[in-house]
N, C-alpha and C. Protein backbone atom coordinates (compact mmCIF):
# COMPACT_ATOMS: atom_id res chain seq x y z
N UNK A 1 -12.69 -22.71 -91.77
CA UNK A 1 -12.19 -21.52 -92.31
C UNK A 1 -10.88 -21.12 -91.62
N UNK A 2 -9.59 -20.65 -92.14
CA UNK A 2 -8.80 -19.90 -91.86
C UNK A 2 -9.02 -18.87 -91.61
N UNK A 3 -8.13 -18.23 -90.88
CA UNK A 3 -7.86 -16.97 -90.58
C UNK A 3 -6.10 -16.94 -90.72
N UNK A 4 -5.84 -15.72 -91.32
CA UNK A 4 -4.69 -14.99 -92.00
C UNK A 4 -4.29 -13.94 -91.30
N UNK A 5 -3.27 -13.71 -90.68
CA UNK A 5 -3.61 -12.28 -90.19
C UNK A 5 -2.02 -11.73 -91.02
N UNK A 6 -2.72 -10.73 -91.55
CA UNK A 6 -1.74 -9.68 -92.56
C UNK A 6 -1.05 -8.50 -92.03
N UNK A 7 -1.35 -8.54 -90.53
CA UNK A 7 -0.68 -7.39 -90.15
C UNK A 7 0.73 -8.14 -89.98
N UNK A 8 2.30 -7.16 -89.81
CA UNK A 8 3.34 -8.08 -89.88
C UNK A 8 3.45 -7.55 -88.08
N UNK A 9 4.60 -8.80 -87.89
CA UNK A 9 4.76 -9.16 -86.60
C UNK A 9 5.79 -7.64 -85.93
N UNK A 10 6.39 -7.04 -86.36
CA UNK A 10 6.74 -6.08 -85.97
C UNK A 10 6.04 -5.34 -85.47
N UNK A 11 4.95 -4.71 -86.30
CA UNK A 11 3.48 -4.01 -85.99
C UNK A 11 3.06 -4.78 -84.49
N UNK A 12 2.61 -5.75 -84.53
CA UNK A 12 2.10 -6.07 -83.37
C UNK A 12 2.91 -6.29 -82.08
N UNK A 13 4.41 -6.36 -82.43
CA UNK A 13 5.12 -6.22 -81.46
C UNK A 13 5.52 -4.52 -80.72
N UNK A 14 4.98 -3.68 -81.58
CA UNK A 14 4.89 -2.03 -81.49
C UNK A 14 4.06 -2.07 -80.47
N UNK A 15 2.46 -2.53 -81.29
CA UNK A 15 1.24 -2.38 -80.17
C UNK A 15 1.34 -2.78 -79.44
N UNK A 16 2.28 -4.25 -78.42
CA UNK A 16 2.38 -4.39 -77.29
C UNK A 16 3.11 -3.80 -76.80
N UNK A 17 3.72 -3.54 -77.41
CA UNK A 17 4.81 -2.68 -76.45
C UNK A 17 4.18 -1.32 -75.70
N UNK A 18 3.49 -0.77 -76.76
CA UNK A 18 2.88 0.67 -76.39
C UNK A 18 1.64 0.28 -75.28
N UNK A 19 1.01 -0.86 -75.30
CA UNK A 19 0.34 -1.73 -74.65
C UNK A 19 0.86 -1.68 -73.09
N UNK A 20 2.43 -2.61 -73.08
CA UNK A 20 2.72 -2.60 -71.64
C UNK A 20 3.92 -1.30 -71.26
N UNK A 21 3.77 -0.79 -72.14
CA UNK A 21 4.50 1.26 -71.30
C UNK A 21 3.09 1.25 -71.00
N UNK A 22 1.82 1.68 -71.19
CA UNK A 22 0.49 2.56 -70.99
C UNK A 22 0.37 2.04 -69.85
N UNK A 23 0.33 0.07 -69.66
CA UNK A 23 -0.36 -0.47 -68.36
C UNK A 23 0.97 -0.05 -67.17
N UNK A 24 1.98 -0.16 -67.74
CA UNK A 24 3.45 0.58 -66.74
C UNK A 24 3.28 1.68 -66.01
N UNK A 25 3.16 2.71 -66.86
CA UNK A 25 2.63 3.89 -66.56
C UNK A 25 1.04 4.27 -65.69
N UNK A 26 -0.04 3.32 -66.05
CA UNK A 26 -0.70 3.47 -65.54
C UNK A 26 -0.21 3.38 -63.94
N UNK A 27 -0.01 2.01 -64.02
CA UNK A 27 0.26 1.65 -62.34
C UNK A 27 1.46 2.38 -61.70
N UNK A 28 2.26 3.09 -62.61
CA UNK A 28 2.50 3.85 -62.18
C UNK A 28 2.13 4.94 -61.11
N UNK A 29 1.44 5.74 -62.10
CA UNK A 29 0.56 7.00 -62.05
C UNK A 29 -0.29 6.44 -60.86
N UNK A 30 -0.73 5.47 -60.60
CA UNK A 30 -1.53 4.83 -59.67
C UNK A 30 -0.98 4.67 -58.33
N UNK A 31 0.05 4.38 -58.43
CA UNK A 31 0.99 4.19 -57.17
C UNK A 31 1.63 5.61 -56.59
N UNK A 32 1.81 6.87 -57.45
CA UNK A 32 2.43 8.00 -57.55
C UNK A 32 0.77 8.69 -56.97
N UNK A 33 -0.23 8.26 -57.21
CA UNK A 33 -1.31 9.12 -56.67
C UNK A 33 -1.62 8.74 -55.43
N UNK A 34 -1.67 7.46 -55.13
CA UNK A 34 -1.98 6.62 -53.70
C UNK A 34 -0.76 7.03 -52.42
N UNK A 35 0.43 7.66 -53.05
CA UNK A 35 1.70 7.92 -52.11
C UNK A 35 1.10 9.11 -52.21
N UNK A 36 0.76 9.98 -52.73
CA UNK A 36 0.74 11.78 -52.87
C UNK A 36 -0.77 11.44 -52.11
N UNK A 37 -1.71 10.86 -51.72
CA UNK A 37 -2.93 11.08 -51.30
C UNK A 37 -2.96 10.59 -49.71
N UNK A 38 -1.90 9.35 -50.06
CA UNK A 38 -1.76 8.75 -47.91
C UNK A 38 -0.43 9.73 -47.56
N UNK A 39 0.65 10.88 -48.28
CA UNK A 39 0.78 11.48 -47.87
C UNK A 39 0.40 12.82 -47.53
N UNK A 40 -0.50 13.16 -48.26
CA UNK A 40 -1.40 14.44 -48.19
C UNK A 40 -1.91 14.42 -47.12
N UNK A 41 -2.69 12.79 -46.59
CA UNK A 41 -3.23 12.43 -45.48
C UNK A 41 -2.65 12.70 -44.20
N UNK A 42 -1.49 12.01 -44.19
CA UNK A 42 -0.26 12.10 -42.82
C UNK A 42 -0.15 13.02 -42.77
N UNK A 43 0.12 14.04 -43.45
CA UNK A 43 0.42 15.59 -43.61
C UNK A 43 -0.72 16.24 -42.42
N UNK A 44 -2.01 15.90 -42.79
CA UNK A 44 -3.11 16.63 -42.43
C UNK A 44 -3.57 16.15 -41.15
N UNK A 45 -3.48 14.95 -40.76
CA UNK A 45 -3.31 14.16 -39.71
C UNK A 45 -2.08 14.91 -38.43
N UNK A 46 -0.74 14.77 -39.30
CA UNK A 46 0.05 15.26 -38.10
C UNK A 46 -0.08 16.84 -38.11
N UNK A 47 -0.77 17.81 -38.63
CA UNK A 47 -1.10 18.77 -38.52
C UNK A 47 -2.28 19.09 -37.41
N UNK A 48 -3.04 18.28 -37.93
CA UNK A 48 -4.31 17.94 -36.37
C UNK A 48 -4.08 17.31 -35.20
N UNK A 49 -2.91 16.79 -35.59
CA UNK A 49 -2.57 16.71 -33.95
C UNK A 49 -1.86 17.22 -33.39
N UNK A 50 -0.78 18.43 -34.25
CA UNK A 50 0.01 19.60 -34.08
C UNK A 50 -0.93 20.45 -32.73
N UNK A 51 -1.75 20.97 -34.23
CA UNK A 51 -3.36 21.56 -33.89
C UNK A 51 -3.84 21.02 -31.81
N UNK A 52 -4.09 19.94 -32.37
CA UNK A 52 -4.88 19.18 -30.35
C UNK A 52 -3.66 19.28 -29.62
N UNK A 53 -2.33 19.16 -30.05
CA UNK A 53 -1.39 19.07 -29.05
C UNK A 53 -0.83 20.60 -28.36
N UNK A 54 -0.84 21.74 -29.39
CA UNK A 54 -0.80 22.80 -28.99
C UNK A 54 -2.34 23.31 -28.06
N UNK A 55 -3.19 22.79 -28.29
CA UNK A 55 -4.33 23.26 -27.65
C UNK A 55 -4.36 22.78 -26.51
N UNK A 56 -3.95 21.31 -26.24
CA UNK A 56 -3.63 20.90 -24.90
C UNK A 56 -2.48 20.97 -24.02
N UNK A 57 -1.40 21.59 -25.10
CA UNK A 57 -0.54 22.61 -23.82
C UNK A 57 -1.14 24.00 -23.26
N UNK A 58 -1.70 24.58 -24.29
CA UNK A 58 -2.47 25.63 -23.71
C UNK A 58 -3.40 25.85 -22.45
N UNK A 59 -4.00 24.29 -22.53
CA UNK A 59 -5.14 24.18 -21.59
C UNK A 59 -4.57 24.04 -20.11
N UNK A 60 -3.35 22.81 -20.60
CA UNK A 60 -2.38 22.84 -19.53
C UNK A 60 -1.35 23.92 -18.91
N UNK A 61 -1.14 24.31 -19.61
CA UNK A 61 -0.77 25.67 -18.69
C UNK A 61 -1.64 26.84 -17.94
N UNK A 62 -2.91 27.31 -18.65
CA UNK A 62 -3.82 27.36 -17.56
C UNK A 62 -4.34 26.98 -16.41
N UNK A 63 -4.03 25.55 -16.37
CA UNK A 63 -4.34 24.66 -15.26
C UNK A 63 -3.41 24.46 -14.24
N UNK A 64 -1.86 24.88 -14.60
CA UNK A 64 -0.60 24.67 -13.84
C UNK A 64 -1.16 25.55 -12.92
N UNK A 65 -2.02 26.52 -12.53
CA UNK A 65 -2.32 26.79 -11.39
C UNK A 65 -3.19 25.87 -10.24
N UNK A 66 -3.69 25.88 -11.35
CA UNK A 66 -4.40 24.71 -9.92
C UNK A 66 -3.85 23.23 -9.97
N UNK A 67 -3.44 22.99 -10.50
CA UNK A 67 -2.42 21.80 -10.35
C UNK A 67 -1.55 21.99 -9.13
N UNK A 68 -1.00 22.95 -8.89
CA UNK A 68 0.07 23.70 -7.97
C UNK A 68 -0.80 24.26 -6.90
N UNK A 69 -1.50 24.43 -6.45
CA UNK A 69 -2.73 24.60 -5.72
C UNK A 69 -3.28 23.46 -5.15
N UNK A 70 -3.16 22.60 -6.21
CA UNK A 70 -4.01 21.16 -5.68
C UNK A 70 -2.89 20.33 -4.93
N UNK A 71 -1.45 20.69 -5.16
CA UNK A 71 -0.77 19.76 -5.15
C UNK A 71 -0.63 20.47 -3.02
N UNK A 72 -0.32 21.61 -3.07
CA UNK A 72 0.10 22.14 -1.82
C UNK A 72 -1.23 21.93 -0.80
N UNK A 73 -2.78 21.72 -1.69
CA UNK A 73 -3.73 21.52 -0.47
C UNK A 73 -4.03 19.78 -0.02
N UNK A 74 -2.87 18.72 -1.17
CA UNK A 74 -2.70 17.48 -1.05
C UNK A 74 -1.38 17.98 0.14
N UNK A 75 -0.23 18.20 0.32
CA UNK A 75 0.38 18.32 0.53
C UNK A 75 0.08 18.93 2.20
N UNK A 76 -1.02 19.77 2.38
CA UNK A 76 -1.26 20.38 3.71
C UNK A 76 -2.24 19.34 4.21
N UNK A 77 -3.29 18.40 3.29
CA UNK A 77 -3.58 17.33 4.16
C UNK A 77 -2.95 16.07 4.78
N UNK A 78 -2.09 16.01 3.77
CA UNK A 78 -1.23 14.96 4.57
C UNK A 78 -0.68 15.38 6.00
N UNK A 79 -0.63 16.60 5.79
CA UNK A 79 0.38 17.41 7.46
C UNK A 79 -0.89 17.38 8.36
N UNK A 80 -2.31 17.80 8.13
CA UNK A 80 -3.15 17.51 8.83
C UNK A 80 -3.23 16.13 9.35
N UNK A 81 -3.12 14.89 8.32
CA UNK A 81 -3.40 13.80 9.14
C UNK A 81 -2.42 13.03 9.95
N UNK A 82 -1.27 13.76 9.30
CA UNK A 82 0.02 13.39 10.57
C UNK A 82 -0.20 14.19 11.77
N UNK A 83 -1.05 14.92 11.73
CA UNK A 83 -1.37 15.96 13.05
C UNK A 83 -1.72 14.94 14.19
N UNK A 84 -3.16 14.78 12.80
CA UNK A 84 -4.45 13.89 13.41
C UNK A 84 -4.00 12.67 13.90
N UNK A 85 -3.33 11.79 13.29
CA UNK A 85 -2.58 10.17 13.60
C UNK A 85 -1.85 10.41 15.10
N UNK A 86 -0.46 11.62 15.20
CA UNK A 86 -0.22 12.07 15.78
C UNK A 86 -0.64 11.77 17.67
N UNK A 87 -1.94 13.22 17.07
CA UNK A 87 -2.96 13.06 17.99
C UNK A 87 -3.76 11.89 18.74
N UNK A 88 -4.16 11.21 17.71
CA UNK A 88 -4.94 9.85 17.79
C UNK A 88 -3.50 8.73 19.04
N UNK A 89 -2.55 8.38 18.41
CA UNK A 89 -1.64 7.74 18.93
C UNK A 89 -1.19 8.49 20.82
N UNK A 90 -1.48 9.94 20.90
CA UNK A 90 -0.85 10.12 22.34
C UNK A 90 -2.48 10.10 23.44
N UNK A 91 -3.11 10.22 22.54
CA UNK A 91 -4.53 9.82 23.23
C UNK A 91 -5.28 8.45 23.50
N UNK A 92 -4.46 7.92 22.35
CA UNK A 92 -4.95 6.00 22.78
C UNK A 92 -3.61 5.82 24.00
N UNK A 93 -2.72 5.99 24.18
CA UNK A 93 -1.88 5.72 24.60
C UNK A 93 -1.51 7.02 25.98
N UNK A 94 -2.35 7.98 26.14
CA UNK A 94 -2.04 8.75 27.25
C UNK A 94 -2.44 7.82 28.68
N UNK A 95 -3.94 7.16 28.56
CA UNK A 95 -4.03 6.36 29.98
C UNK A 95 -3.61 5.43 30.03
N UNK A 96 -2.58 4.90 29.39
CA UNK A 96 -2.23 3.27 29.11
C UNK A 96 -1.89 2.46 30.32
N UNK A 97 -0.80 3.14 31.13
CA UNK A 97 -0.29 3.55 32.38
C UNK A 97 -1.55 3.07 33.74
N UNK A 98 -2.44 4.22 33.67
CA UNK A 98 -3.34 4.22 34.64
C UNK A 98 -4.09 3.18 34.20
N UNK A 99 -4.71 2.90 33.11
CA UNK A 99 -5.72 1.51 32.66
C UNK A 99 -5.10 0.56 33.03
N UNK A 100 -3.69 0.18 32.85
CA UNK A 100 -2.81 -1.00 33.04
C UNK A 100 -2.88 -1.18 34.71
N UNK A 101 -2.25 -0.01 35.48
CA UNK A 101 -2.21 -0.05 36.84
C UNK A 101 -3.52 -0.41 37.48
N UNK A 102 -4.58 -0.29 36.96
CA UNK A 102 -6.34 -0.42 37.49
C UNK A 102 -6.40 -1.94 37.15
N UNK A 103 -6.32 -2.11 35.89
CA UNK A 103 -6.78 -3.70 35.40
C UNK A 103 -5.67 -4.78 36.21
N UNK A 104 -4.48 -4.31 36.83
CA UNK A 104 -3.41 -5.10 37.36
C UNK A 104 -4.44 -5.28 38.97
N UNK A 105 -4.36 -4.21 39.45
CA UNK A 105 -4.70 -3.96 40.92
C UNK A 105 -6.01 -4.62 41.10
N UNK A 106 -7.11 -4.50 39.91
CA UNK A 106 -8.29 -4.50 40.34
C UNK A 106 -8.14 -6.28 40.31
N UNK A 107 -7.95 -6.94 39.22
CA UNK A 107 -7.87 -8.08 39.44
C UNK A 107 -7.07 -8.83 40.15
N UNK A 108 -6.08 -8.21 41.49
CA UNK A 108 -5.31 -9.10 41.89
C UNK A 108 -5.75 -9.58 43.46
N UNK A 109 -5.60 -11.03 43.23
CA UNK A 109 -6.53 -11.68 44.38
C UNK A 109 -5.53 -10.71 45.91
N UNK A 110 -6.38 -10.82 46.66
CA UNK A 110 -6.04 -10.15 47.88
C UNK A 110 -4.76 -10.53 48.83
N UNK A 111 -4.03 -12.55 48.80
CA UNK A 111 -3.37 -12.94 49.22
C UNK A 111 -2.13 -12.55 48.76
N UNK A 112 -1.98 -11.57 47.28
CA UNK A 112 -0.53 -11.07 46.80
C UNK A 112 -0.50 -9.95 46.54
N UNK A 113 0.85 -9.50 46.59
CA UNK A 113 1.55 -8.24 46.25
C UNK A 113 2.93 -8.59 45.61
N UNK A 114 3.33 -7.11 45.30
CA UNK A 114 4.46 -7.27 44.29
C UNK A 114 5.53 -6.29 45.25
N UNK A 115 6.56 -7.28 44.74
CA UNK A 115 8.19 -7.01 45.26
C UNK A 115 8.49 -5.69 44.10
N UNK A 116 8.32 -5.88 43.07
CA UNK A 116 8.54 -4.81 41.95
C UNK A 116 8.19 -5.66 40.44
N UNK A 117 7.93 -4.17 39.89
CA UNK A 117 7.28 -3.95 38.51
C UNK A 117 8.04 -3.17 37.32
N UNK A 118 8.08 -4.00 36.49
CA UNK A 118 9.44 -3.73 35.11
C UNK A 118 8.28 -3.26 33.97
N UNK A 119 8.38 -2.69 33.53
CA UNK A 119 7.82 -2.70 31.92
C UNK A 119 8.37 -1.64 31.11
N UNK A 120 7.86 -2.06 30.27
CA UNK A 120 8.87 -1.81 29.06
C UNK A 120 7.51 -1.55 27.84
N UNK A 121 7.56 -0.13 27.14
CA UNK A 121 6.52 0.31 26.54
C UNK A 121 6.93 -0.31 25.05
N UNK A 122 6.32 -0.64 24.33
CA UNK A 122 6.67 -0.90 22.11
C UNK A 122 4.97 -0.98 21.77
N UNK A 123 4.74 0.62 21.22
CA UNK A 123 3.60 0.75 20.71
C UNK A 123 2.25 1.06 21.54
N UNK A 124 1.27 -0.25 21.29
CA UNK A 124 0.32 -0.07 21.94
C UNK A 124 0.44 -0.81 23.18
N UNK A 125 1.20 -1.51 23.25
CA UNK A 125 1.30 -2.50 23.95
C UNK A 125 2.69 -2.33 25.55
N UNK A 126 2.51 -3.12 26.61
CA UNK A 126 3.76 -2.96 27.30
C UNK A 126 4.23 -4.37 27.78
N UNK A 127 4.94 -4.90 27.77
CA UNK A 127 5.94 -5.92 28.10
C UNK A 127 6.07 -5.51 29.73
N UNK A 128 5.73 -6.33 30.29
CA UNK A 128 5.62 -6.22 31.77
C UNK A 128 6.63 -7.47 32.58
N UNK A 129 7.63 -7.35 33.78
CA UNK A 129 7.93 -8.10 34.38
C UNK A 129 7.71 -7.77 35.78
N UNK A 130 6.73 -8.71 36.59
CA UNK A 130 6.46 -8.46 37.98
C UNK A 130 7.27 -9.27 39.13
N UNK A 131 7.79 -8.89 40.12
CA UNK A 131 8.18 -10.20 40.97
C UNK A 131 6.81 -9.69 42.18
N UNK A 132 6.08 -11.12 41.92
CA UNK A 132 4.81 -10.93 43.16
C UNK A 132 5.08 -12.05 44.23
N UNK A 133 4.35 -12.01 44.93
CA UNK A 133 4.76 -12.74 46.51
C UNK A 133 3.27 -12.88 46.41
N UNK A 134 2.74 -14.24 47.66
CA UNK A 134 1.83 -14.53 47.52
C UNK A 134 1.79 -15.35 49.13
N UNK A 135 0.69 -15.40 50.00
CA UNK A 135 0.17 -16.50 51.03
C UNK A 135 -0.49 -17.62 50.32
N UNK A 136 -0.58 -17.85 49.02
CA UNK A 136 -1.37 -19.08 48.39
C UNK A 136 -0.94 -19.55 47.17
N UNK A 137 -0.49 -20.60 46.83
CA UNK A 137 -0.45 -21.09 45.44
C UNK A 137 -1.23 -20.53 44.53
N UNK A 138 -2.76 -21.33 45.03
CA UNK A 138 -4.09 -21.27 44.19
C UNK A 138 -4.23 -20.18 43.87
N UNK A 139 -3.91 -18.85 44.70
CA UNK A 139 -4.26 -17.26 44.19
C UNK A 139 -3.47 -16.95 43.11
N UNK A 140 -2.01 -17.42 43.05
CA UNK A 140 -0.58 -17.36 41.93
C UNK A 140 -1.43 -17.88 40.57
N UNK A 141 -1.89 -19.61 40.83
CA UNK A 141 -2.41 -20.33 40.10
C UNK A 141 -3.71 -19.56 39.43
N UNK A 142 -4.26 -18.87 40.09
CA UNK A 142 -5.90 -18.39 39.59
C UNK A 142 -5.38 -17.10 38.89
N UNK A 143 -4.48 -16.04 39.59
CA UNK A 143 -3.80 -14.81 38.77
C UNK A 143 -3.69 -15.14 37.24
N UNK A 144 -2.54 -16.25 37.72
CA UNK A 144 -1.88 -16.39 35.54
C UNK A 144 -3.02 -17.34 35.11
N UNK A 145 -4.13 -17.74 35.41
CA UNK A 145 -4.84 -18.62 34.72
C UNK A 145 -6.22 -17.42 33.90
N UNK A 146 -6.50 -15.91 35.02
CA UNK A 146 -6.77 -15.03 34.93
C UNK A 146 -6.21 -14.29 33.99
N UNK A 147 -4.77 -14.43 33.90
CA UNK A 147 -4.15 -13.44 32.65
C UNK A 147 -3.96 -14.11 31.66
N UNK A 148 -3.86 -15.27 31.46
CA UNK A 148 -3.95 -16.39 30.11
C UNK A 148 -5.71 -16.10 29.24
N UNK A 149 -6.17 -15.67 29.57
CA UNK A 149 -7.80 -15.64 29.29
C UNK A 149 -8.45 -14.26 29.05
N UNK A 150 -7.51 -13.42 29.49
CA UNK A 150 -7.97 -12.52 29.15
C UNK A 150 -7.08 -11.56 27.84
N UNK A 151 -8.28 -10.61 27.49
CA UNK A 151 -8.06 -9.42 25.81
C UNK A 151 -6.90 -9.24 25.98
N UNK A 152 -6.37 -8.34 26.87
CA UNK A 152 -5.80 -7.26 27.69
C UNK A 152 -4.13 -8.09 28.11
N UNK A 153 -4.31 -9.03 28.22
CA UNK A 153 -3.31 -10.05 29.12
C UNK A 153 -2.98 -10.80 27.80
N UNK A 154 -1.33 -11.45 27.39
CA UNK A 154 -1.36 -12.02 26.60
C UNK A 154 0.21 -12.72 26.88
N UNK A 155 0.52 -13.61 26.38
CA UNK A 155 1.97 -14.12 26.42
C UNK A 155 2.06 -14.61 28.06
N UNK A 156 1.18 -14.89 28.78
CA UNK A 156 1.37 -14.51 30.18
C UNK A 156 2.34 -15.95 30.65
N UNK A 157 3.41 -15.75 31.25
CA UNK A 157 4.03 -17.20 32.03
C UNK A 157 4.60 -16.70 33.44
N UNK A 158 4.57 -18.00 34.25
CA UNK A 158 5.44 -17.71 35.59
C UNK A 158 7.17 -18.30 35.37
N UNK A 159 7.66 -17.68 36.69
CA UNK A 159 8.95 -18.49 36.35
C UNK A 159 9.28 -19.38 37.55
N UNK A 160 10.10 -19.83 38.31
CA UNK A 160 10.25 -20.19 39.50
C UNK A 160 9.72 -19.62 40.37
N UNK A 161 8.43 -20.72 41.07
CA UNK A 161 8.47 -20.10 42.98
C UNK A 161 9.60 -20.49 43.62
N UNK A 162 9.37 -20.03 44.14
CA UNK A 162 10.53 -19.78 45.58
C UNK A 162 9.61 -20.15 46.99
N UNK A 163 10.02 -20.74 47.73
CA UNK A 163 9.16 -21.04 49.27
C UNK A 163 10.10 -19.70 50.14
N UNK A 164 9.66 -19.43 50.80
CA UNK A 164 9.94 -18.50 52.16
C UNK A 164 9.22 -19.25 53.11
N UNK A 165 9.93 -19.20 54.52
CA UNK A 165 9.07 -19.16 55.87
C UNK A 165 9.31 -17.86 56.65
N UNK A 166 7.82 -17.07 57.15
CA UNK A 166 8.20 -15.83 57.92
C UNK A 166 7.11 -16.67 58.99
N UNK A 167 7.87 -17.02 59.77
CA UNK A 167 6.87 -17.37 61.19
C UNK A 167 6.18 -18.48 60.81
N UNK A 168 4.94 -18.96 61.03
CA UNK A 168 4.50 -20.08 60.44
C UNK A 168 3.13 -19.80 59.23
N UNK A 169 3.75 -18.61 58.63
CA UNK A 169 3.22 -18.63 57.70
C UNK A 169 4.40 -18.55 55.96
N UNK A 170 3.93 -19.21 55.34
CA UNK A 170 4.57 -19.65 53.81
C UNK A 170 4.37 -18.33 52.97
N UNK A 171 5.36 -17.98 52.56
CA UNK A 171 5.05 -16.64 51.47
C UNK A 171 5.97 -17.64 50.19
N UNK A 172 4.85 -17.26 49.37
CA UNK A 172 5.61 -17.80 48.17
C UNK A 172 6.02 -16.63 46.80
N UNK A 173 7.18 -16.54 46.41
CA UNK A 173 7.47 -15.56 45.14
C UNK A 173 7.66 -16.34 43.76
N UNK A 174 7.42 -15.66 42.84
CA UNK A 174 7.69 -16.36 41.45
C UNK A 174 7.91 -14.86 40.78
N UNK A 175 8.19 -14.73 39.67
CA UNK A 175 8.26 -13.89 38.77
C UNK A 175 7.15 -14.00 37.76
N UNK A 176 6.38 -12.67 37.37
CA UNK A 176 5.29 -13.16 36.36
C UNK A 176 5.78 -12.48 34.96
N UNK A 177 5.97 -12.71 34.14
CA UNK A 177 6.18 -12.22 32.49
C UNK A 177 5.02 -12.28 31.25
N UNK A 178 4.31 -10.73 31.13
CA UNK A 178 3.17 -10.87 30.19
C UNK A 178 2.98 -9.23 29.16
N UNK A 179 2.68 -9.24 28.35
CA UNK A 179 2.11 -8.35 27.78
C UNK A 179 0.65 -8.12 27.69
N UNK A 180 0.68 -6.65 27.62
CA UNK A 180 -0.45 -5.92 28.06
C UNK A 180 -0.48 -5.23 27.06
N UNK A 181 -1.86 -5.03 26.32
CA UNK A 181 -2.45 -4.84 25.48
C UNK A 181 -3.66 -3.51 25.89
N UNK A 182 -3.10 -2.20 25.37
CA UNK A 182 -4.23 -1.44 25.79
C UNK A 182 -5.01 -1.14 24.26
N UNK A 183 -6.38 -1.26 24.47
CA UNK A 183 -7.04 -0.83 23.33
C UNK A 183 -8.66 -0.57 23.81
């Protein structure tokens, strides 16, 4: 069977046409509602956060007091612990002196003494130069072998003995160079 179609081609070129304006327009109208609805959105969005952002300056300026409060009782502890550090540092370091002079004396064998005593304070610590005299090697020898070994004693070296004769007894000098460690 045929089919005839009697409508003329003009006609049907009308109905498409009116066809693709309607689907035009639709997506139009479609695209014109989706912009008016994600901007209605943004609208309402940057309004609520207008809204939270004014509320959280508000909150924040209430608080600029104690912010400013907090900042001056940060500000007065730090001055406390520079007090305290301060403190701490002239009290580790007030007997340094007398501990040093005790731990020198107490350990020094009985055959020596010192010509003179240099030091030189940096921190906790003092840089010491002794010129000691001695009736014995072995006591010189046992001293710096004594200050090589010990907390307190550190860097310890001799420098040149020297021989002396006073009568028929031998005095011997060297120089001793060590740091001293008070803690």
């Amino acid at each position: 069977m045929i089919k005839i179609n009697l409508i003329p081609k003009e006609h049907l070129d009308k109905i498409e046409k009116k066809l693709l304006i309607a689907k035009v327009s639709l997506i139009s109208f479609a695209v014109i509602v989706l912009f008016t609805v994600s901007s209605i959105w943004q609208i309402g969005r940057a309004k609520a956060l207008d809204i939270e952002f004014s509320r959280k300056n508000a909150e924040y300026e209430k608080l600029k007091p104690e912010i400013k409060k907090n900042e001056e009782i940060k500000a007065q502890i730090a001055e406390v612990n520079n007090y305290i550090n301060a403190i701490e540092k002239i009290t580790k370091t007030r007997f340094m002196y007398i501990v040093f002079m005790q731990d020198l004396v107490n350990n020094l064998p009985a055959t020596m003494w010192f010509s003179g005593i240099n030091t030189k304070s940096s921190g906790d610590s003092l840089e010491v130069n002794i010129n000691a005299l001695s009736n014995s090697l072995y006591d010189m020898a046992w001293w710096l072998f004594f200050m090589e070994n010990s907390k307190r004693f550190s860097s310890a070296s001799i420098g040149n003995i020297n021989v002396s004769e006073q009568g028929d007894i031998s005095v011997y000098s060297a120089p001793f160079t060590f740091r001293y460690t008070y803690n």
